[in-house]
N, C-alpha and C. Protein backbone atom coordinates (compact mmCIF):
# COMPACT_ATOMS: atom_id res chain seq x y z
N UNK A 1 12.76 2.91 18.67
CA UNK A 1 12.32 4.24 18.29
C UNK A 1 11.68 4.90 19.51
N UNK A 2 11.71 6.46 19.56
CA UNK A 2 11.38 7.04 20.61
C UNK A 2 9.78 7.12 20.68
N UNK A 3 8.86 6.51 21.71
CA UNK A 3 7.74 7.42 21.88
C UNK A 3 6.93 8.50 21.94
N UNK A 4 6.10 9.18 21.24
CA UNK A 4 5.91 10.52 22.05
C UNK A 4 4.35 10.37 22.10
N UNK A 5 4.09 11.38 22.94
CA UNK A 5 2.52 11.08 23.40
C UNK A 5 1.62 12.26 22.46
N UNK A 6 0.72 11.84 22.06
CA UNK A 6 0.07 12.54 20.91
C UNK A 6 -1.48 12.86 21.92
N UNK A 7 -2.17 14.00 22.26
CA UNK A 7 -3.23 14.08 22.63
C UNK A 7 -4.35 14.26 21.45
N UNK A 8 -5.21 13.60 20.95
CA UNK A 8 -6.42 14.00 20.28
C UNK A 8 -7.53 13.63 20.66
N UNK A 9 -8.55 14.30 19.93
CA UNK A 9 -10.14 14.04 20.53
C UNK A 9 -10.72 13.35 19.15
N UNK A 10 -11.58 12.33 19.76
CA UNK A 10 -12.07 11.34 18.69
C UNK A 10 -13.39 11.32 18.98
N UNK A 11 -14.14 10.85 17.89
CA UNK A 11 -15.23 10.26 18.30
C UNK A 11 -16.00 9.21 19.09
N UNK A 12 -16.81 9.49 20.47
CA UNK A 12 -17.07 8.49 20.83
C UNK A 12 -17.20 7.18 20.67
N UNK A 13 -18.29 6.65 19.27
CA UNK A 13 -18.27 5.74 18.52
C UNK A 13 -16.74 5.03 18.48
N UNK A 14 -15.58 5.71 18.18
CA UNK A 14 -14.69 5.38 17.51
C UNK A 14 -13.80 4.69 18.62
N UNK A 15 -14.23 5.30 20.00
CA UNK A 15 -13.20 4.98 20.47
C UNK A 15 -14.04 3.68 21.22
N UNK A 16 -15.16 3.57 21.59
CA UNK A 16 -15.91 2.74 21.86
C UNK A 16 -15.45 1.27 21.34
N UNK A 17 -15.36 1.49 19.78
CA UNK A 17 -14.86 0.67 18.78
C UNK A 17 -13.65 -0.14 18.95
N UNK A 18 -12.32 0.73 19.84
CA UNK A 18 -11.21 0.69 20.17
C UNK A 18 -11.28 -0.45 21.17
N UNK A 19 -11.95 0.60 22.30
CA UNK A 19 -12.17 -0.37 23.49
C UNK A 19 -12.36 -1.58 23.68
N UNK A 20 -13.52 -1.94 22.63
CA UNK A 20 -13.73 -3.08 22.47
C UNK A 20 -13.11 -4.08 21.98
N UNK A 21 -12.00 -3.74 20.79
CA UNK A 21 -11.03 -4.74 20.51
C UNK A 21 -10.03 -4.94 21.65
N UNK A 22 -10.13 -4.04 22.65
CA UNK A 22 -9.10 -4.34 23.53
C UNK A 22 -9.57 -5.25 24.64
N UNK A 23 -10.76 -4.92 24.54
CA UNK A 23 -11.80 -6.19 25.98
C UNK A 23 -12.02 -7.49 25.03
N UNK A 24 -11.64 -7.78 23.61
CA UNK A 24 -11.94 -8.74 23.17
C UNK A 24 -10.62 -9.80 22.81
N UNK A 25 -9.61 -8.73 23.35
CA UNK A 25 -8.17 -9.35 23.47
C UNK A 25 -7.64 -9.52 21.90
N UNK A 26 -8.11 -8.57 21.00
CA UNK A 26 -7.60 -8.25 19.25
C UNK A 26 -6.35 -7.42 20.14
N UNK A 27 -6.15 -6.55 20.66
CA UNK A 27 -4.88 -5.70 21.55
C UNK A 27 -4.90 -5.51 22.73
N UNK A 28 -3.62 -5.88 23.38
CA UNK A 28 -3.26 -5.81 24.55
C UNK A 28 -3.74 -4.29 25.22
N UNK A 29 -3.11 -3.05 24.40
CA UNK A 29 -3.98 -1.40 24.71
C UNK A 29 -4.81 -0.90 24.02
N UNK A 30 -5.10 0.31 24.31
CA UNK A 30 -5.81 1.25 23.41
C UNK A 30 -4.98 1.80 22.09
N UNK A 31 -3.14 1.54 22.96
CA UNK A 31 -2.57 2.51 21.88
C UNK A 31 -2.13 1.48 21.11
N UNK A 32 -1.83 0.59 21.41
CA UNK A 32 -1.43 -0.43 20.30
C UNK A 32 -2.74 -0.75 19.15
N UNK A 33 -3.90 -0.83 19.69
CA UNK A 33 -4.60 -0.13 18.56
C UNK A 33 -4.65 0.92 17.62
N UNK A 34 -4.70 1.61 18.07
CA UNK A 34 -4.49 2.90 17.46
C UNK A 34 -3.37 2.98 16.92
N UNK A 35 -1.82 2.99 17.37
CA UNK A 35 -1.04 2.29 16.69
C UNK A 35 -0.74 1.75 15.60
N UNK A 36 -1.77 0.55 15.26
CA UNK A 36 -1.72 -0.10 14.05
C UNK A 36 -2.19 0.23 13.35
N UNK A 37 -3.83 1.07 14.00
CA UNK A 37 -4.35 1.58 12.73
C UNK A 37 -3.51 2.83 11.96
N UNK A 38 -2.87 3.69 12.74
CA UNK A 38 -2.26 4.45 11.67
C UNK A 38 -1.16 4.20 11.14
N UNK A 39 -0.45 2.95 11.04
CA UNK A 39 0.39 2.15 10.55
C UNK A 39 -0.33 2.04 9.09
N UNK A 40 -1.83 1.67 9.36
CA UNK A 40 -1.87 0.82 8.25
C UNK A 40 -2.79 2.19 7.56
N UNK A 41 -2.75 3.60 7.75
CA UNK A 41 -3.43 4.30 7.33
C UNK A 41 -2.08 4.87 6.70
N UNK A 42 -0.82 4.64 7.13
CA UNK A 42 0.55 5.33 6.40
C UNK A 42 0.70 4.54 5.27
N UNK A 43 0.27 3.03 5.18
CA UNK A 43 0.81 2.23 4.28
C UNK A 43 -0.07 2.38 3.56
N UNK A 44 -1.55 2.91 3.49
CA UNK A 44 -2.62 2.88 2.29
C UNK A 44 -1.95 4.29 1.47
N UNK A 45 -1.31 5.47 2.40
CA UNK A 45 -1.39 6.72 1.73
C UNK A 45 -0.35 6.47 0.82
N UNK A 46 0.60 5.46 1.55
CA UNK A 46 2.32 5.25 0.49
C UNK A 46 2.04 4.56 -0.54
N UNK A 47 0.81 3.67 -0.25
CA UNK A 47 0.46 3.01 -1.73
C UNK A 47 -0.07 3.68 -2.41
N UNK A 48 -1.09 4.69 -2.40
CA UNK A 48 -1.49 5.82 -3.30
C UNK A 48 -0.71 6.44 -4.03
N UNK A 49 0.38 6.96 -3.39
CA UNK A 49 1.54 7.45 -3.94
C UNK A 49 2.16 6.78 -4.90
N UNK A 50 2.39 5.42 -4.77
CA UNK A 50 3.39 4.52 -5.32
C UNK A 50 2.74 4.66 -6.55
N UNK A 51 1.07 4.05 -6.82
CA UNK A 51 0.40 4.03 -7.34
C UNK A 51 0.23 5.04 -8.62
N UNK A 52 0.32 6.46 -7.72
CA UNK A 52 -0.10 7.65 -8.48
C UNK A 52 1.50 7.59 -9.59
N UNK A 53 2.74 7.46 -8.93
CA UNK A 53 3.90 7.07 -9.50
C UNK A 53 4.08 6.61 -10.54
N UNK A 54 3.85 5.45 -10.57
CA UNK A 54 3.20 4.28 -11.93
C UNK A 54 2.78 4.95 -12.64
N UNK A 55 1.36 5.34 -12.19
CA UNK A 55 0.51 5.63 -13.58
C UNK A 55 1.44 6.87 -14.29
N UNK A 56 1.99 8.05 -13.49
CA UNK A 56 2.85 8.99 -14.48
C UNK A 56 3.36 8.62 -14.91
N UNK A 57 4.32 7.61 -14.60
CA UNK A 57 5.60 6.41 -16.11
C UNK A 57 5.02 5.84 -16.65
N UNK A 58 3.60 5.57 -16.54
CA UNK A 58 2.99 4.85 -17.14
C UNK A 58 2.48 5.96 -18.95
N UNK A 59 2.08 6.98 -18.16
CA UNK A 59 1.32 7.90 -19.07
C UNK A 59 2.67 8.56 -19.75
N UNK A 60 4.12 8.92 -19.50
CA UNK A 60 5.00 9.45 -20.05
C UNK A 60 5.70 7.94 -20.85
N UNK A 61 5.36 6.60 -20.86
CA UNK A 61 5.78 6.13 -21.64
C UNK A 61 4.97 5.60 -22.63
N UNK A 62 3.68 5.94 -22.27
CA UNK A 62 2.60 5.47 -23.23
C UNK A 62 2.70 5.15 -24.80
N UNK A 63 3.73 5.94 -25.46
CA UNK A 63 4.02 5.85 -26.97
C UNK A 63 5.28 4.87 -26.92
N UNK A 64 5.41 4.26 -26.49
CA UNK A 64 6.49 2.79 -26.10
C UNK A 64 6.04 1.57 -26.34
N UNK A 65 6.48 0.84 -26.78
CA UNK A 65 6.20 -0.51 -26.63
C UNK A 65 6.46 -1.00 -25.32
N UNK A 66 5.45 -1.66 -24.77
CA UNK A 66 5.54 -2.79 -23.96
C UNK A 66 6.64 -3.37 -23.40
N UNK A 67 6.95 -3.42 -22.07
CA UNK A 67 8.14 -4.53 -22.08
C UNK A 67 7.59 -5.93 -22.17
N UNK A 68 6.84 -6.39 -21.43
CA UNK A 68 6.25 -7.88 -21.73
C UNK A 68 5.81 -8.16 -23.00
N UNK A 69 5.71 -7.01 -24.55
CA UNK A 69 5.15 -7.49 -25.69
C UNK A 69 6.42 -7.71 -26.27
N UNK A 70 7.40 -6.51 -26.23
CA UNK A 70 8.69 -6.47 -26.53
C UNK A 70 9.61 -8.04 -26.18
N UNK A 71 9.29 -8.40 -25.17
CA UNK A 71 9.80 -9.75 -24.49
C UNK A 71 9.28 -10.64 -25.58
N UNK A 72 7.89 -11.09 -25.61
CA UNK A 72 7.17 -11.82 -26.46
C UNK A 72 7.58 -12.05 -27.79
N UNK A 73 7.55 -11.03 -27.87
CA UNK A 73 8.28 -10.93 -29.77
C UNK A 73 10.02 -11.53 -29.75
N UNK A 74 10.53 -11.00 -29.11
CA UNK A 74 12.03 -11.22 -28.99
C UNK A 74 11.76 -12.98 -29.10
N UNK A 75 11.16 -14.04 -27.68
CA UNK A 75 10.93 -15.16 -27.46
C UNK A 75 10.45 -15.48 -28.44
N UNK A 76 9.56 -14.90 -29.91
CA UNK A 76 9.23 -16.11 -30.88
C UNK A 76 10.14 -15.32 -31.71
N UNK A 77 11.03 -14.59 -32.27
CA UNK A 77 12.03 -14.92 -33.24
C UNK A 77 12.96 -15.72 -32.93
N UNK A 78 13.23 -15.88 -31.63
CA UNK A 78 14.10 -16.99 -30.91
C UNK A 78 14.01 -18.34 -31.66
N UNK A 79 12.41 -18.71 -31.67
CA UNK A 79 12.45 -20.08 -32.14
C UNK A 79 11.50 -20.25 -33.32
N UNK A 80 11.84 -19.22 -34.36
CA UNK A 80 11.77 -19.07 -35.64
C UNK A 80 12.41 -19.72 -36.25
N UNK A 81 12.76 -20.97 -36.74
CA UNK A 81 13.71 -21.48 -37.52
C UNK A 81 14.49 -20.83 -38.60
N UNK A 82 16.26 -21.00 -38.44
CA UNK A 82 16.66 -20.56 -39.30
C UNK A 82 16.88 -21.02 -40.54
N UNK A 83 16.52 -20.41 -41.46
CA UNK A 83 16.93 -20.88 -43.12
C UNK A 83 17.90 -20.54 -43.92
């Protein structure tokens, strides 16, 4: 994938923070820090999403039965003996 160079201004603290995982050998750079962290700041927002997802099928099937109760029930007429 192509690189591109992103300029922003951060907080001292923050980048301080950076630095230091990089003098402590957690990352080889600054950007491979940074890097990961917004890797893993894309994968919290996609889980929100996913999340928020669910709960709407969740709330539009709400007057449904269950699939795991639906399952349950099916599995004990299974071994209901027949008469």
């Amino acid at each position: 994938m192509a690189r591109s160079q992103v300029n922003v201004r951060l907080d001292g603290e923050l980048v301080e923070g950076v630095e230091e995982l990089v003098r402590s050998g957690r990352f080889p750079t600054k950007t491979e820090a940074f890097s990961e962290a917004l890797r893993l700041l894309l994968r919290v927002h996609r889980g929100k999403e996913l999340a928020s997802m669910m709960d709407d099928l969740r709330e539009g099937t709400g007057g449904l039965p269950s699939l795991s109760g639906s399952l349950a029930a099916s599995r004990r007429e299974e071994e209901e003996p027949v008469e």
